[in-house]
N, C-alpha and C. Protein backbone atom coordinates (compact mmCIF):
# COMPACT_ATOMS: atom_id res chain seq x y z
N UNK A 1 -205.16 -108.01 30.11
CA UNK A 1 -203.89 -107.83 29.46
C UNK A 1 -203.77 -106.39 29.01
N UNK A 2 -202.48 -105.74 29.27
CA UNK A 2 -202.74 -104.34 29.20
C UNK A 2 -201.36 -104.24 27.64
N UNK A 3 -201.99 -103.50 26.98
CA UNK A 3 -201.40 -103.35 25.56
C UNK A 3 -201.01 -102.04 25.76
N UNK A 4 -199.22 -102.33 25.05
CA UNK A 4 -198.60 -100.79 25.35
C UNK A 4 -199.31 -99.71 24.22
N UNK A 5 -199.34 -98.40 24.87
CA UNK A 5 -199.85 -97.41 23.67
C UNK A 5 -198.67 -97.00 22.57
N UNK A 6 -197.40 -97.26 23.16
CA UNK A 6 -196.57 -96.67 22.67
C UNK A 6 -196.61 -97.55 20.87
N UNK A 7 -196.77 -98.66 20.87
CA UNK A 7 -196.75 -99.70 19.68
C UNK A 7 -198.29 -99.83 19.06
N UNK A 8 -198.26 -99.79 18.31
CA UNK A 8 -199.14 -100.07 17.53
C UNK A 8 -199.85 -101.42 17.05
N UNK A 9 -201.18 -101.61 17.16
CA UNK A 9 -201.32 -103.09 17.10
C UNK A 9 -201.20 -103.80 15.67
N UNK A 10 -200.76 -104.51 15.63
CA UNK A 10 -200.13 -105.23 14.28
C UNK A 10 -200.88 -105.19 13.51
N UNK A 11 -202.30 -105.71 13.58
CA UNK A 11 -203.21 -105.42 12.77
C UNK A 11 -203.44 -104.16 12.28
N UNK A 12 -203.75 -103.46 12.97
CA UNK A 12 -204.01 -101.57 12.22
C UNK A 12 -202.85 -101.53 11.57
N UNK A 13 -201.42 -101.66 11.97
CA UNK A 13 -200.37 -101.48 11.04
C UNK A 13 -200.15 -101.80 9.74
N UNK A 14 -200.84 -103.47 9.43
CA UNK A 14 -200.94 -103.99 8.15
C UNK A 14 -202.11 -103.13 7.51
N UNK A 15 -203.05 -102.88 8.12
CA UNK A 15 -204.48 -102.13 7.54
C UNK A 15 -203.67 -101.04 7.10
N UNK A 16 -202.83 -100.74 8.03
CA UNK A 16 -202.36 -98.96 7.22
C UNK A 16 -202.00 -98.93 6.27
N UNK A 17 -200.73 -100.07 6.32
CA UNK A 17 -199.64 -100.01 4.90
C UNK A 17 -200.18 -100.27 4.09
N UNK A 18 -201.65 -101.12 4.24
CA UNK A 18 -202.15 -101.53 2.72
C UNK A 18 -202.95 -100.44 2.25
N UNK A 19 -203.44 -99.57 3.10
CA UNK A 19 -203.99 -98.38 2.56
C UNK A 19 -203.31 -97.49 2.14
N UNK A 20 -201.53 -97.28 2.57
CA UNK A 20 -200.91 -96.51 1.47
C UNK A 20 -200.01 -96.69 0.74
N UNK A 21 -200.13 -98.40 0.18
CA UNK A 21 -199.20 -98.80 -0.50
C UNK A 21 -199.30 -98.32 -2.16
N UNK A 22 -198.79 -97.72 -2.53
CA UNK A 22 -198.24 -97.15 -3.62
C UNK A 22 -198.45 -95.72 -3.61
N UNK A 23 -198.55 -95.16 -2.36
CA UNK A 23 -198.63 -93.49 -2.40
C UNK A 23 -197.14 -93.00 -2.53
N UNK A 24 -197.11 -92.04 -2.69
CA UNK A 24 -195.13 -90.99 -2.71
C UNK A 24 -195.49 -90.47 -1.83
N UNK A 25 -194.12 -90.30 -0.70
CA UNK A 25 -194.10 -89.45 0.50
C UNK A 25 -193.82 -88.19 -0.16
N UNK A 26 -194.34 -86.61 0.70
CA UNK A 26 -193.99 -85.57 0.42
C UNK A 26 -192.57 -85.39 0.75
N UNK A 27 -192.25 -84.34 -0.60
CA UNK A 27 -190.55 -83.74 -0.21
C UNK A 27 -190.58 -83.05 1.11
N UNK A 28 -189.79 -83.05 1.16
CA UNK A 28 -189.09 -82.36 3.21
C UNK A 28 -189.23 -80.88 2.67
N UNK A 29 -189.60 -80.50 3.07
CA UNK A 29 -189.11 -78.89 3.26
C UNK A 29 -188.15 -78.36 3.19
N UNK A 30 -187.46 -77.43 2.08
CA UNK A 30 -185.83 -77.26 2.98
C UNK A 30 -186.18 -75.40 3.02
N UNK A 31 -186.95 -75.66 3.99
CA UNK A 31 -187.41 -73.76 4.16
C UNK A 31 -187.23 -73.57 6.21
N UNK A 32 -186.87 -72.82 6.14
CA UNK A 32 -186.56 -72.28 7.71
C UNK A 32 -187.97 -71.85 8.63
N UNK A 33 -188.37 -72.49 9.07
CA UNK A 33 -189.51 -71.46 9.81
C UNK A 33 -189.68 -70.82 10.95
N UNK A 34 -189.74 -69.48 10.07
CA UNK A 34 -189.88 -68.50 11.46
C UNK A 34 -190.93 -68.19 11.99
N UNK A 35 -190.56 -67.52 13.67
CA UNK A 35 -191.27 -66.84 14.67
C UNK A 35 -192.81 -66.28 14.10
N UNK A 36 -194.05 -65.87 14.36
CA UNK A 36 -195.07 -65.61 13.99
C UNK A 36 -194.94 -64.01 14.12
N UNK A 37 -195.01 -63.29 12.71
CA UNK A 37 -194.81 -61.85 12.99
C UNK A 37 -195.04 -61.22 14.28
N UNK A 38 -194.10 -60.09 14.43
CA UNK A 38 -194.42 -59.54 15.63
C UNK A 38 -195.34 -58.34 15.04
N UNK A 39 -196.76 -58.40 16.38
CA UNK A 39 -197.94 -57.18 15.92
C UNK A 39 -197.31 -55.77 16.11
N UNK A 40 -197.54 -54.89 15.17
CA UNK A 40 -197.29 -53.51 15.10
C UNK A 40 -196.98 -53.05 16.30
N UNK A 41 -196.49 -51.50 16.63
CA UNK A 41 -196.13 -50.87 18.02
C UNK A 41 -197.79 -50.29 18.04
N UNK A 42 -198.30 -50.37 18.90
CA UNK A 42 -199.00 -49.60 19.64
C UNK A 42 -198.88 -48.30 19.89
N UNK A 43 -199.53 -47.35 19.71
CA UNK A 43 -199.38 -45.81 20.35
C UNK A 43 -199.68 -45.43 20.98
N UNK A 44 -199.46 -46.00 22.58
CA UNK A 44 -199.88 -46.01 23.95
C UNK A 44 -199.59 -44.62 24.51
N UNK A 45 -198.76 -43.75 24.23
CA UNK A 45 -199.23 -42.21 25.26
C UNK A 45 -200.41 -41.82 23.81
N UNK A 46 -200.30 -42.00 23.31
CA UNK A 46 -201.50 -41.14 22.31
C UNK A 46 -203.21 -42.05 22.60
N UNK A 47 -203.17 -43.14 22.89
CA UNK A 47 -204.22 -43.46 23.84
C UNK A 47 -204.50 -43.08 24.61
N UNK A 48 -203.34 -42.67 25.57
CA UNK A 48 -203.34 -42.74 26.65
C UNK A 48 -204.17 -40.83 26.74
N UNK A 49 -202.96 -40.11 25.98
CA UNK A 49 -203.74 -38.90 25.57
C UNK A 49 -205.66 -38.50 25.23
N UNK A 50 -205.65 -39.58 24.31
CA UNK A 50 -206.92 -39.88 24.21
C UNK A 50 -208.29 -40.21 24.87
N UNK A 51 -207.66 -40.92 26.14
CA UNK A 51 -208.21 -41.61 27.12
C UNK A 51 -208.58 -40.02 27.86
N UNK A 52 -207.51 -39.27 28.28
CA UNK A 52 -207.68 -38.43 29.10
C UNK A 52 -208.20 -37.38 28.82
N UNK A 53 -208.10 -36.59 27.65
CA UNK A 53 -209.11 -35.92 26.92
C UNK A 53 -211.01 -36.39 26.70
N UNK A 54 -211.00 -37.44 27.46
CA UNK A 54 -212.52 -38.18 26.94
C UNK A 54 -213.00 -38.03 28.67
N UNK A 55 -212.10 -38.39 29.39
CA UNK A 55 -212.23 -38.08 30.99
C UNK A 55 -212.12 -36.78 30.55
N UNK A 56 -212.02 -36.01 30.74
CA UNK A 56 -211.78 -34.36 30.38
C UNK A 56 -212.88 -33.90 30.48
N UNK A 57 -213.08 -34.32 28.93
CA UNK A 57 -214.60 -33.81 28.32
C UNK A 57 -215.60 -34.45 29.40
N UNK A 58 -215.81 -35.48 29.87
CA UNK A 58 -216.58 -35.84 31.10
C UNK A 58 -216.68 -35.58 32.28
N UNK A 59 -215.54 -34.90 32.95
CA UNK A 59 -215.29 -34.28 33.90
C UNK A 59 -216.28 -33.96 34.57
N UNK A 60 -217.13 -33.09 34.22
CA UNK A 60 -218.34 -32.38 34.93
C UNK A 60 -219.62 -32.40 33.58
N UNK A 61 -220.14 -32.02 34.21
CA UNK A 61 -221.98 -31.86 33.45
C UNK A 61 -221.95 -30.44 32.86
N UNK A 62 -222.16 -30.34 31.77
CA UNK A 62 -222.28 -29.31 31.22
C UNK A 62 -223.87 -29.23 30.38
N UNK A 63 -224.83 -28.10 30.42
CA UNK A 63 -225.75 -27.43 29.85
C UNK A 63 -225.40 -27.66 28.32
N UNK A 64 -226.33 -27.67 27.55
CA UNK A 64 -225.69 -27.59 25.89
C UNK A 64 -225.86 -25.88 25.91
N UNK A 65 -226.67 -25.27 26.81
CA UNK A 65 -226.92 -23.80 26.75
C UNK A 65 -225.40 -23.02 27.03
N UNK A 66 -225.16 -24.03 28.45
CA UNK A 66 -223.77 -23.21 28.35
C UNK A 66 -222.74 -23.61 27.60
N UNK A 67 -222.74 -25.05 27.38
CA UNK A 67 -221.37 -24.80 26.01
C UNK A 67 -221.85 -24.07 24.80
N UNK A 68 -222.78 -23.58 24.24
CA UNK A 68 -222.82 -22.96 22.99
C UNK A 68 -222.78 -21.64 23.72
N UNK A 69 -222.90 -20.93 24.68
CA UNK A 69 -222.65 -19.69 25.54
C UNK A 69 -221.15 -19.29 25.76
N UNK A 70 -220.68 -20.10 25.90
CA UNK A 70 -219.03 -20.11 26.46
C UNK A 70 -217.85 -19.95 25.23
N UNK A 71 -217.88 -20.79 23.94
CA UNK A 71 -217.20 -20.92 22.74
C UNK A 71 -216.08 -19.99 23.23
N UNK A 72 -215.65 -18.99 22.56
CA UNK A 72 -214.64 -18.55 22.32
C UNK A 72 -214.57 -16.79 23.84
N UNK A 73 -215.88 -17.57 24.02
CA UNK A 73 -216.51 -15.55 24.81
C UNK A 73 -215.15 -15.43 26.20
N UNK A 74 -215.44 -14.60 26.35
CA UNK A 74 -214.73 -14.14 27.16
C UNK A 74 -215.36 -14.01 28.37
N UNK A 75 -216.46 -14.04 28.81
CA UNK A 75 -217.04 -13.90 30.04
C UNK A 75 -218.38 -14.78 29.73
N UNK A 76 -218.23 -15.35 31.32
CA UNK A 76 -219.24 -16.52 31.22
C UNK A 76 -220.63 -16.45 32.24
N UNK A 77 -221.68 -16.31 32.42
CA UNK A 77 -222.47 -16.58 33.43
C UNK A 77 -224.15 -17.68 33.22
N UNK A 78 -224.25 -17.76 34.38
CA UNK A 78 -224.75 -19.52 34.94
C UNK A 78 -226.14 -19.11 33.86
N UNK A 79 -226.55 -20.04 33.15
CA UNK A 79 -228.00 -20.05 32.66
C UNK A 79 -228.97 -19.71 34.24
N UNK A 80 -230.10 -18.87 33.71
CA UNK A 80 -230.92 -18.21 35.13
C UNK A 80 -230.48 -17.33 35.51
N UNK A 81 -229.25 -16.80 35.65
CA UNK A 81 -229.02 -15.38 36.30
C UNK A 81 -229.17 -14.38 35.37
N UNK A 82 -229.58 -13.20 36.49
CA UNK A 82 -229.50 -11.84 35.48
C UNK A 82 -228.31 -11.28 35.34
N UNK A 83 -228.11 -10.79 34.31
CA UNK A 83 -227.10 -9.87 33.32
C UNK A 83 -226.19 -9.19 34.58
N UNK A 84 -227.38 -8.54 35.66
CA UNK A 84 -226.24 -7.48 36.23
C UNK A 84 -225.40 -8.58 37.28
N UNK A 85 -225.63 -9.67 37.30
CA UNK A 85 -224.70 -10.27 38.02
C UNK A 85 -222.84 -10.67 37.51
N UNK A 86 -223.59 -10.74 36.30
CA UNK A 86 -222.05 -10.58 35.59
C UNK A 86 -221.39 -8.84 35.60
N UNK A 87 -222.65 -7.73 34.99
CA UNK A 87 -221.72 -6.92 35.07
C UNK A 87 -221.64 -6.20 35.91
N UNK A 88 -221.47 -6.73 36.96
CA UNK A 88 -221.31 -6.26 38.75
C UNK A 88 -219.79 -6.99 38.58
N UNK A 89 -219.87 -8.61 38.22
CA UNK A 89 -218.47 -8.79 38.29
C UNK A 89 -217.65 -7.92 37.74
N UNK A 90 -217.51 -7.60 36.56
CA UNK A 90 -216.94 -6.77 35.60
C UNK A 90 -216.43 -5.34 36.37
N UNK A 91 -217.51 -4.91 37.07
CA UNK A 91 -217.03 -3.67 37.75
C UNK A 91 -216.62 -3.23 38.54
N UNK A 92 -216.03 -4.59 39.61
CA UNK A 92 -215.34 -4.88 40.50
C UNK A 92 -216.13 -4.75 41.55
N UNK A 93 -217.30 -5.04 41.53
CA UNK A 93 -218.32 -5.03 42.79
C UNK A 93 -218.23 -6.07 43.89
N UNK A 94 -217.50 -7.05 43.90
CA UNK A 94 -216.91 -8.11 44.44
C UNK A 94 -215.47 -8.20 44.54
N UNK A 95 -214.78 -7.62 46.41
CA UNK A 95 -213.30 -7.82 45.98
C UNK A 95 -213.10 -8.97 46.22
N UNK A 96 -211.64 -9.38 45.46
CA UNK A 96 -211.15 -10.41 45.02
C UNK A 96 -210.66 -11.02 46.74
N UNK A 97 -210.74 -12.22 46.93
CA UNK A 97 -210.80 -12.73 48.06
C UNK A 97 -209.40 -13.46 48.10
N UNK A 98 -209.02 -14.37 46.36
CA UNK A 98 -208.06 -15.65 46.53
C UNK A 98 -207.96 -15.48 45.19
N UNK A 99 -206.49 -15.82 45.05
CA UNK A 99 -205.97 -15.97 43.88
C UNK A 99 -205.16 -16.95 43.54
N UNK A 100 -204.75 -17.54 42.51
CA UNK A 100 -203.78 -18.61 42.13
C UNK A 100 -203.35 -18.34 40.88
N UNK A 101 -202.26 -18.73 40.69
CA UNK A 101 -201.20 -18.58 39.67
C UNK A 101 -201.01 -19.71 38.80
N UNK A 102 -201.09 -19.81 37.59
CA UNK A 102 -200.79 -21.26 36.60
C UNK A 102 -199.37 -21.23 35.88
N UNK A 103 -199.43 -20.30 36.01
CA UNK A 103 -197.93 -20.09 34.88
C UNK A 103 -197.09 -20.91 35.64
N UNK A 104 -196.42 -21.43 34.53
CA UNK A 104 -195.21 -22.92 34.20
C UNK A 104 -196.13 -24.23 34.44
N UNK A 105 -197.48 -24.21 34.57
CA UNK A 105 -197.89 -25.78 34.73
C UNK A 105 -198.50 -26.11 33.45
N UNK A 106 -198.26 -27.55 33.34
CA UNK A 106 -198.84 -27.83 32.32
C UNK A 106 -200.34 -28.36 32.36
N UNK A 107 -201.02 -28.56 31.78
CA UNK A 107 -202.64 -28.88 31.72
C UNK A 107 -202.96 -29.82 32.55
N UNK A 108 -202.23 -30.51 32.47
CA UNK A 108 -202.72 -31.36 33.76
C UNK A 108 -202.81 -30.96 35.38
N UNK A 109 -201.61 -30.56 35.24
CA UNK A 109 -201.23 -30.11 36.47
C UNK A 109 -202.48 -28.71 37.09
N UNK A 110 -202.41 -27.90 36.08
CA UNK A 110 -202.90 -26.67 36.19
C UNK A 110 -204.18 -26.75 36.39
N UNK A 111 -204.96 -28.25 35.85
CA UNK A 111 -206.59 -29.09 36.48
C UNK A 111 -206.73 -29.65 37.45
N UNK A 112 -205.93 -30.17 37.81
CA UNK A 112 -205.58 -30.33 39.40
C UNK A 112 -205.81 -29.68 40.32
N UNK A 113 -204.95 -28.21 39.87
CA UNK A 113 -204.65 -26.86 41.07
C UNK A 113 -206.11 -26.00 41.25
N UNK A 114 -206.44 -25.85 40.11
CA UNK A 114 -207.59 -25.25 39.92
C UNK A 114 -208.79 -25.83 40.31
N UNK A 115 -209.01 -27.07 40.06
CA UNK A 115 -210.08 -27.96 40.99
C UNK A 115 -209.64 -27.84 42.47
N UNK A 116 -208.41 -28.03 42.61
CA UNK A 116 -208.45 -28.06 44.09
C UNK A 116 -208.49 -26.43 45.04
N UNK A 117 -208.05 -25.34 43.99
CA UNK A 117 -208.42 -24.04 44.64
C UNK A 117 -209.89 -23.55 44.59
N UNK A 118 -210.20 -24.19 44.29
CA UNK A 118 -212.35 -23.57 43.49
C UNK A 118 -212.70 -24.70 45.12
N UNK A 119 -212.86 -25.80 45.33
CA UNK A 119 -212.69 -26.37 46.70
C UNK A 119 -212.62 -25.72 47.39
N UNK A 120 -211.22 -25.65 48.10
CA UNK A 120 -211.05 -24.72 49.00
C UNK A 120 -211.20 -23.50 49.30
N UNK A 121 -211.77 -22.65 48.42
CA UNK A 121 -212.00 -21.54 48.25
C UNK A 121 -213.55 -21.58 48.27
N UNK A 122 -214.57 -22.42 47.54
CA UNK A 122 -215.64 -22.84 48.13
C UNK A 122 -215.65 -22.83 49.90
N UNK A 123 -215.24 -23.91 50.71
CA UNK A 123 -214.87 -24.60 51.65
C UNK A 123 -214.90 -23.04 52.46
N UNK A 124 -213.81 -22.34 52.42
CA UNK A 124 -213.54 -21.12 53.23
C UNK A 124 -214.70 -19.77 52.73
N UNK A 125 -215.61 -20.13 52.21
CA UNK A 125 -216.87 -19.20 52.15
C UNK A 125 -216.33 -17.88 51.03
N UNK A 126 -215.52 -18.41 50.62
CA UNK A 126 -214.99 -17.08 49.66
C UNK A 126 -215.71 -17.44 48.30
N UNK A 127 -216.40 -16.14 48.15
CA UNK A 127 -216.75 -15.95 46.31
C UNK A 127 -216.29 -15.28 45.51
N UNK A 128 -215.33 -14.54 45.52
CA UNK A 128 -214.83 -13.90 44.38
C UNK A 128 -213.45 -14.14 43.92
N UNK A 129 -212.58 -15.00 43.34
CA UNK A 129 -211.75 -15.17 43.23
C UNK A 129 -211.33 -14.54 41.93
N UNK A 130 -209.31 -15.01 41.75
CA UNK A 130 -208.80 -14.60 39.86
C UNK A 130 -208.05 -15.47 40.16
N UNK A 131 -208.08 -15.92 38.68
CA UNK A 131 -207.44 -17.50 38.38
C UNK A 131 -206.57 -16.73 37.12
N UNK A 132 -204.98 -16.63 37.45
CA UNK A 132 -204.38 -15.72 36.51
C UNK A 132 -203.63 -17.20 35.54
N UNK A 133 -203.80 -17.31 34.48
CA UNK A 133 -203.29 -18.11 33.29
C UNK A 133 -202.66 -18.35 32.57
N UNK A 134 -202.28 -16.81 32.48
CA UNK A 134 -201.67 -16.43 31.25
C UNK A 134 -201.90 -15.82 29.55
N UNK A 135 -201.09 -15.12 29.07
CA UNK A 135 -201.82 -14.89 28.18
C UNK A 135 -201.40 -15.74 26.90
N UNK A 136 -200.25 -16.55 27.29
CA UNK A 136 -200.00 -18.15 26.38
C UNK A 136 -198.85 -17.39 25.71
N UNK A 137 -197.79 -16.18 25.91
CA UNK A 137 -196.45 -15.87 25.88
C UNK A 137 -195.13 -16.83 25.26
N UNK A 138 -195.30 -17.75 26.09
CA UNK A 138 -194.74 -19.07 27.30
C UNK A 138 -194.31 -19.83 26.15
N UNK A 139 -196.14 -20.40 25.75
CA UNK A 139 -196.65 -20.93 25.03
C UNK A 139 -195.95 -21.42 23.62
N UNK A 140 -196.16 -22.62 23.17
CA UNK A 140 -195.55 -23.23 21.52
C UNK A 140 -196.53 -22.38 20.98
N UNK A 141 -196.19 -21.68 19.43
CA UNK A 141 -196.91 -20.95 19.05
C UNK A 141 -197.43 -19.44 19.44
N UNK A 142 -197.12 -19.31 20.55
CA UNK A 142 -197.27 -18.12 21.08
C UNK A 142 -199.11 -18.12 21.69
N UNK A 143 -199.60 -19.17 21.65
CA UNK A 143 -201.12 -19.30 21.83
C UNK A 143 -201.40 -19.99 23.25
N UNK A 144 -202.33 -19.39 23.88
CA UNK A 144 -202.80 -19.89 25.07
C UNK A 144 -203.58 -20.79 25.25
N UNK A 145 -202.70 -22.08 25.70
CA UNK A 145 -203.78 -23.11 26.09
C UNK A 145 -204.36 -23.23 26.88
N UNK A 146 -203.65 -22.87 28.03
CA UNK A 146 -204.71 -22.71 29.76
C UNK A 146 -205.87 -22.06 29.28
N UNK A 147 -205.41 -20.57 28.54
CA UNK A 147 -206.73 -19.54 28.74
C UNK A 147 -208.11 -20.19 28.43
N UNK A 148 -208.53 -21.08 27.04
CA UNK A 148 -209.92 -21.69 27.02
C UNK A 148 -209.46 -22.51 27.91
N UNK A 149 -208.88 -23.69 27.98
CA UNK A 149 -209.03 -25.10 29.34
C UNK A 149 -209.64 -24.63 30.45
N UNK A 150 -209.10 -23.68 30.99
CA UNK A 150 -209.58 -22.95 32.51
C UNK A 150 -210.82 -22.48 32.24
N UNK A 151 -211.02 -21.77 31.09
CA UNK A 151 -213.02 -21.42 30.99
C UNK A 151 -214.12 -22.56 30.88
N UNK A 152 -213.38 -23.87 29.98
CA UNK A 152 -214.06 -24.72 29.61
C UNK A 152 -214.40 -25.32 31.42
N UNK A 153 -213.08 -25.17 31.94
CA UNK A 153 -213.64 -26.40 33.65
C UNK A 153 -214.29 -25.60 34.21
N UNK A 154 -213.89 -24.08 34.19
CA UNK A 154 -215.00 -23.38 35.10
C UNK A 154 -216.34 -23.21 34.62
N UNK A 155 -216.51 -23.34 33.38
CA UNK A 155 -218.28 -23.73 32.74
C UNK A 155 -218.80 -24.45 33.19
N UNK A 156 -217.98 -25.74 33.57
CA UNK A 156 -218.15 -27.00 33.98
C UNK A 156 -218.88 -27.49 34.97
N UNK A 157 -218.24 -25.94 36.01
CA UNK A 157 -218.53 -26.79 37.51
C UNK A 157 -219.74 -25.93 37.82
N UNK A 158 -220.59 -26.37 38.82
CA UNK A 158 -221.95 -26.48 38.94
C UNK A 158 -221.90 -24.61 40.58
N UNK A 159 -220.58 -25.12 41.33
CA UNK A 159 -220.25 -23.71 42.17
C UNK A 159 -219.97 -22.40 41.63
N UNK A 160 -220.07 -22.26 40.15
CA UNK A 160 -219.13 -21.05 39.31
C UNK A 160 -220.61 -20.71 38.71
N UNK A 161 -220.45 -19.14 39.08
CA UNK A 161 -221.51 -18.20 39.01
C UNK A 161 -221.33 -17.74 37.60
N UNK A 162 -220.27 -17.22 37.21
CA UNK A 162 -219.75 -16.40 36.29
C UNK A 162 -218.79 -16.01 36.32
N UNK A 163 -218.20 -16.07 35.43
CA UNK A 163 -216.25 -15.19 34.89
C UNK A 163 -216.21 -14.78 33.96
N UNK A 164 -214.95 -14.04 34.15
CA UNK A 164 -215.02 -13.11 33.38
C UNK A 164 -213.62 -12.58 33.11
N UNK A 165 -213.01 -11.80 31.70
CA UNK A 165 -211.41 -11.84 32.20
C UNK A 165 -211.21 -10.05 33.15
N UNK A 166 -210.18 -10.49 33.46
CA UNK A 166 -210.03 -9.03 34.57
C UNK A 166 -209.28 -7.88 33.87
N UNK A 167 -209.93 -6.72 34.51
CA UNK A 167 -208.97 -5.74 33.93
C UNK A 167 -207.83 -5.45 33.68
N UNK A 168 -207.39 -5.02 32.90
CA UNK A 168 -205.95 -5.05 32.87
C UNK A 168 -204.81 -4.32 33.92
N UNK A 169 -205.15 -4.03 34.92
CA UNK A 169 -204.70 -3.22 35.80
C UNK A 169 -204.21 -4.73 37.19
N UNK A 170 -205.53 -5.39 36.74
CA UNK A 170 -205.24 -6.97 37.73
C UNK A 170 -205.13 -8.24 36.45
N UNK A 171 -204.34 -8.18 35.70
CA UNK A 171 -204.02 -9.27 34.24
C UNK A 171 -204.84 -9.17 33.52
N UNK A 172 -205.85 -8.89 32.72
CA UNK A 172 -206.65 -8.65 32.13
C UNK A 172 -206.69 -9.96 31.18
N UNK A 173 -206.44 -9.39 30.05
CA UNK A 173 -206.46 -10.89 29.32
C UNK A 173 -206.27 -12.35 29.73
N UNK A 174 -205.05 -12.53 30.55
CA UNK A 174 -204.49 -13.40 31.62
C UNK A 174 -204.66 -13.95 32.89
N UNK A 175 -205.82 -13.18 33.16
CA UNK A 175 -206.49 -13.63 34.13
C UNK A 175 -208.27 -13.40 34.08
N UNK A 176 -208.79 -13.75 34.96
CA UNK A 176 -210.02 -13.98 34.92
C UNK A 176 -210.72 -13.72 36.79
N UNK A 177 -211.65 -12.72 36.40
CA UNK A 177 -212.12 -13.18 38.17
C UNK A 177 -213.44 -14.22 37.55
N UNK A 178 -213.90 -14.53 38.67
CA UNK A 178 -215.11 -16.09 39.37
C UNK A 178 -215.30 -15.40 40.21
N UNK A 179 -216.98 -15.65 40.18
CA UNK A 179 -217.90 -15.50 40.95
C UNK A 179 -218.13 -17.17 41.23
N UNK A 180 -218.09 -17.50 42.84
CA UNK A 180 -218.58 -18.76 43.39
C UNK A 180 -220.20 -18.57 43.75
N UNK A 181 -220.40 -20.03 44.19
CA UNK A 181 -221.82 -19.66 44.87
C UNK A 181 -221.40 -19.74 45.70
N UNK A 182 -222.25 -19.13 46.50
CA UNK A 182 -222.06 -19.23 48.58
C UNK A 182 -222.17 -20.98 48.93
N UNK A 183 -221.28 -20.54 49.65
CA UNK A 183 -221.23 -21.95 50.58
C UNK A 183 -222.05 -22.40 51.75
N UNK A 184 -223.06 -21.11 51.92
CA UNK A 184 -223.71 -20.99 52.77
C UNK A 184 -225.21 -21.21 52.25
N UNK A 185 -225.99 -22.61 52.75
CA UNK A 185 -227.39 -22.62 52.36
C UNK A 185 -228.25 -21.12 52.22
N UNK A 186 -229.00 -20.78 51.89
CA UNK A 186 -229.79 -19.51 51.71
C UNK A 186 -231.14 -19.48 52.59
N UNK A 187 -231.29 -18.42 53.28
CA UNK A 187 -232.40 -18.35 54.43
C UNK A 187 -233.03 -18.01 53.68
N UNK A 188 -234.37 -18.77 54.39
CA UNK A 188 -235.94 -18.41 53.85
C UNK A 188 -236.33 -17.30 54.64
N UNK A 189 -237.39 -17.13 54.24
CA UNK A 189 -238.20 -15.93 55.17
C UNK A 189 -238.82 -16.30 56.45
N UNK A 190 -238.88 -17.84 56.01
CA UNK A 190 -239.79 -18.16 57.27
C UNK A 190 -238.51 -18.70 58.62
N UNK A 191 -237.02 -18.84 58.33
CA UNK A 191 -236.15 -18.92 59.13
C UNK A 191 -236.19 -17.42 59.93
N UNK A 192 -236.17 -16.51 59.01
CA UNK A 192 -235.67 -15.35 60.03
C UNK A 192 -236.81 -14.68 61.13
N UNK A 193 -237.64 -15.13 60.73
CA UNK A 193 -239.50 -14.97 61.86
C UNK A 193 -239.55 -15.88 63.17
C-alpha cells in the first residue's frame, strides 16, 4: 500500500498538535526583505596594474650586484668586465650600428619595442646600438619615465654588455648607446690550429 507523501499520517499529526498545544504562533513579519548586499567595486585596472608591474619586476634575472650597481647611475656595465669596456663605450669606440626611437610610446608599448629591437639587433650580429628615450619633456611632471624603465630592462637582459647615456651631440641625456654581446660563439685557440 503506497501512502501519499503529500499528507501526513494521522497519527504524527495528533502527536504534533499535542506537542504544541498551548504554544503562541510567532507575529508575521511586516518587514520587506531585501536582495543580499551587493560586494564592493573591485579595482581591477589597479590589479591589473599591479599584476603587471610584478611580471615586470620578473621579467628577466637580475644580479643583486647589478641592481645595487644600476640605481640611479647613468652608465651600466656587466659584473666581470673591465672598466675599459665601458669607457671605450663612452668614447665612441664602437659605431653605432641601430637605433630606435621611444618618444610618444607609452611603457608598455616602449617594452615591447625595445625587447623586440635588442632581438633583432642581437639576431643581425650588431653590437652597438642607441636606444633614444627621451629626456621626459613630454612627460606629466616634466620627469622621465622611459629614461630609468629602459636602464632597469637593459640591466636585465643577460645580451647587454653595458650602457651608457650618449653624448650630447647624439641625445645625450635622452639617449643611451648598448653594448650587445656578439652573436657569434667565441673561437678557441684550439679551433683556429
Amino acid at each position: 500500500m503506497k501512502v501519499a507523501r503529500d499528507q501526513p499520517d494521522p497519527d504524527d499529526l495528533a502527536a504534533f498538535h499535542a506537542a504544541v498545544d498551548g504554544a503562541t504562533p510567532l507575529r508575521k513579519a511586516d518587514r520587506i526583505t531585501f536582495d543580499l548586499p551587493k560586494p564592493s567595486p573591485r579595482p581591477r585596472q589597479r590589479e591589473l596594474d599591479e599584476a603587471a608591474a610584478i611580471v615586470e619586476s620578473l621579467h628577466g634575472p637580475m644580479e643583486i650586484d647589478d641592481l645595487l650597481t644600476i640605481g640611479d647611475a647613468d652608465s651600466f656595465l656587466r659584473t666581470g668586465l673591465p672598466r675599459s669596456v665601458l669607457r671605450d663605450l663612452r668614447r665612441g669606440r664602437w659605431s653605432i650600428q641601430r637605433h630606435i626611437d621611444l618618444h610618444g610610446l607609452n611603457r608598455h608599448q616602449a617594452h615591447e619595442e625595445v625587447a623586440l629591437f635588442l632581438a633583432e639587433s642581437t639576431n643581425a650580429g650588431k653590437r652597438c646600438i642607441r636606444i633614444v628615450h627621451g629626456r621626459g619633456h613630454g612627460s606629466p611632471g616634466r620627469e622621465g619615465i622611459l629614461r630609468q624603465l629602459v636602464k632597469n630592462w637593459l640591466a636585465r637582459r643577460k645580451d647587454v654588455l653595458a650602457f651608457c647615456h650618449a653624448p650630447p651631440c647624439d641625445g645625450g641625456n635622452g639617449a643611451l648607446w648598448v653594448l650587445l654581446k656578439s652573436s657569434q660563439p667565441a673561437k678557441r685557440k684550439s679551433d683556429e690550429i
